[in-house]
Protein backbone atom coordinates (compact mmCIF):
# COMPACT_ATOMS: atom_id res chain seq x y z
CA UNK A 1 0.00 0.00 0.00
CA UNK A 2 1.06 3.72 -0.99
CA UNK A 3 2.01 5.98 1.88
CA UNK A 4 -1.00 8.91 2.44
CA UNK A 5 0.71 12.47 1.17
CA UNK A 6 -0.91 15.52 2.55
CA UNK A 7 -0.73 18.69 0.10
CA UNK A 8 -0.61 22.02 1.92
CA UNK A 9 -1.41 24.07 -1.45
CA UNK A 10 -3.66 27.79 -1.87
CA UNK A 11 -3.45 27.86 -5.00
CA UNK A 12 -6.81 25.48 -6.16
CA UNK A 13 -5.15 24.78 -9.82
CA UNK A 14 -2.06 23.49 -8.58
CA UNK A 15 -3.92 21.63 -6.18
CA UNK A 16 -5.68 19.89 -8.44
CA UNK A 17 -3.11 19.06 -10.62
CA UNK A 18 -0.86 17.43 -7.58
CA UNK A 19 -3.86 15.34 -6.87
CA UNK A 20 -4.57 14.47 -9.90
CA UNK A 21 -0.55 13.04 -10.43
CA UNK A 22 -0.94 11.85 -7.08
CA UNK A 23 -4.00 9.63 -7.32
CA UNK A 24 -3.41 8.28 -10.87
CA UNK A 25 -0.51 7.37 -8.84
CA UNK A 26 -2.41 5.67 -6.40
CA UNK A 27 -2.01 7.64 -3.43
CA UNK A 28 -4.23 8.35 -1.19
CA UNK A 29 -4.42 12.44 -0.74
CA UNK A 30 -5.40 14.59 1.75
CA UNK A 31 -5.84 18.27 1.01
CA UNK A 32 -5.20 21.41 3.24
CA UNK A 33 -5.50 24.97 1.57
CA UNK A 34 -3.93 27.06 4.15
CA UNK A 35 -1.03 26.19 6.79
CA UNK A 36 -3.09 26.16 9.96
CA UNK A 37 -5.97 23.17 8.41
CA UNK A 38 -2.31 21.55 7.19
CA UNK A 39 -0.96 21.60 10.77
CA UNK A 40 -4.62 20.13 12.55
CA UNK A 41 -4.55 17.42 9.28
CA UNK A 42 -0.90 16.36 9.91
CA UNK A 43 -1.45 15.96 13.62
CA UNK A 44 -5.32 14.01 12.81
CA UNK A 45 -3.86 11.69 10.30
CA UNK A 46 -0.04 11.20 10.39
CA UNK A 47 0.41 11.16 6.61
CA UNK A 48 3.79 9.57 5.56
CA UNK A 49 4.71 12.47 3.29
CA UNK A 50 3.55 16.09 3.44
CA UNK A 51 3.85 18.66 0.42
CA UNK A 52 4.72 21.94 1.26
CA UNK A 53 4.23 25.17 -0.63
CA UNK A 54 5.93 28.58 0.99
CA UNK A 55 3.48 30.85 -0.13
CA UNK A 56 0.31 30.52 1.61
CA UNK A 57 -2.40 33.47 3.38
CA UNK A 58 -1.98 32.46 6.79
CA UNK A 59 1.79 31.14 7.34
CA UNK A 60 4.75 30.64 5.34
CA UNK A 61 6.09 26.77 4.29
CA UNK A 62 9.39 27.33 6.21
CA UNK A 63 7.01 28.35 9.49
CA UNK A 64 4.91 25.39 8.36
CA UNK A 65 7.87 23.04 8.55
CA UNK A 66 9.63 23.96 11.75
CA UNK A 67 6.11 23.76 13.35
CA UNK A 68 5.50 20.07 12.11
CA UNK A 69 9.18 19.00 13.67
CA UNK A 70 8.11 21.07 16.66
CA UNK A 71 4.89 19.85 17.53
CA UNK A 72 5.99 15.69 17.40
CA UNK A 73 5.63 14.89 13.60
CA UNK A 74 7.09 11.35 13.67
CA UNK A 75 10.61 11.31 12.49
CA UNK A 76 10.19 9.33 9.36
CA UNK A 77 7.59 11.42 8.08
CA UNK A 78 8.37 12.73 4.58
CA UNK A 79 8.40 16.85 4.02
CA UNK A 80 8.92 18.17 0.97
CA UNK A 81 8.56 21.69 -0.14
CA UNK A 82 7.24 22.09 -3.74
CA UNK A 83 7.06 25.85 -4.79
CA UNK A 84 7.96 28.76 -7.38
CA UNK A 85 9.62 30.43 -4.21
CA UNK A 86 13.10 29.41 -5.91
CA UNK A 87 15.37 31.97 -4.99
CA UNK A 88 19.31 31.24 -4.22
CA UNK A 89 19.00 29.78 -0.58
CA UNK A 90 15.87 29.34 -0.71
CA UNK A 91 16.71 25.00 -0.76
CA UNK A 92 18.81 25.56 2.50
CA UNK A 93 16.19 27.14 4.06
CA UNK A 94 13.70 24.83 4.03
CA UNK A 95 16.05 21.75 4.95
CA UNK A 96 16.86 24.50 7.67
CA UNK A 97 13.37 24.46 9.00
CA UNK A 98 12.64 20.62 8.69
CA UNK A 99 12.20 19.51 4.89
CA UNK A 100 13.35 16.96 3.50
CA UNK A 101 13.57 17.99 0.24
CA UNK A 102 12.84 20.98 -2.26
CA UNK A 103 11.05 21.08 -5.67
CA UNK A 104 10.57 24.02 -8.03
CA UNK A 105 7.59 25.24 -9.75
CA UNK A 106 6.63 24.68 -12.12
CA UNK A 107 6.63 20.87 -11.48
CA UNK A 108 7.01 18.35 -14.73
CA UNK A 109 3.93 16.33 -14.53
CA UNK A 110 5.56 13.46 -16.24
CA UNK A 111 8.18 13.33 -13.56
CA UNK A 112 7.37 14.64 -10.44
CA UNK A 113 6.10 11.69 -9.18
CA UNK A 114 9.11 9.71 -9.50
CA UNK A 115 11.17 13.43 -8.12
CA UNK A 116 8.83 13.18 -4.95
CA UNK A 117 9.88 9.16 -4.92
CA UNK A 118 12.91 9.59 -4.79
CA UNK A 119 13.11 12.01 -2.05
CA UNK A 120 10.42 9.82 0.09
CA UNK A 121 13.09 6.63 -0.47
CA UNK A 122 16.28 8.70 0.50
C-alpha cells in the first residue's frame, strides 16, 4: 500500500493538478489549503509524506515546517517543499526548518512523481 501524502497548497489549480498526479498514482491524498488546516490534518492523520508550498495566506512553508518537527511529527515522516519560491538559498532554508527535500515550480507532470519518490526513499 502507498504511503498517504498531505498537500498544503492555496493555490486550487495546482492543487488539483498534484492530486490528480498523485491519485493516478495511487495515493491516497489529503488536502489542506492554508497552513493552519495543514498543521490540525498532519497531527489528525499522520500522513507519511507532506507537500509543502511557501506561499500561503496564513503562514509561510518554512514556518509550516519547523512547526511540524516542533509539535511531534514522527521522524520518518516525509516533508517536501514544492514551490515557485526558488530563490538562491531558498533550498537551504527549508532543509533548515525541517524539509526533506525541495522542488521548483513549475513541477514536470511526467516526472514529479518519480522526483517526490525519490526524495520519500532517500
Amino acid at each position: 500500500m502507498k504511503p498517504t501524502i498531505l498537500i498544503i497548497e492555496d493555490n486550487v489549480q495546482n492543487m488539483y493538478m498534484l492530486s490528480y498526479l498523485l491519485t493516478s498514482s495511487g495515493y491516497s491524498v489529503i488536502k489542506a489549503y492554508n497552513g493552519i488546516d495543514g498543521l490540525n490534518l498532519a497531527d489528525e492523520k499522520h500522513p507519511e509524506i507532506i507537500l509543502v508550498d511557501i506561499q500561503l495566506p496564513d503562514m509561510d512553508g518554512y514556518e509550516i515546517c519547523s512547526n511540524l518537527r516542533a509539535n511531534g511529527l514522527p521522524e520518518n515522516t516525509v516533508v517536501i517543499v514544492v514551490t515557485s519560491h526558488a530563490m538562491g538559498g531558498d533550498r537551504e532554508k527549508a532543509i533548515e526548518a525541517g524539509a526533506n527535500g525541495y522542488i521548483e515550480k513549475p513541477i514536470n507532470p511526467d516526472t514529479f512523481v518519480k522526483q517526490m519518490e525519490c526524495i520519500f526513499k532517500a
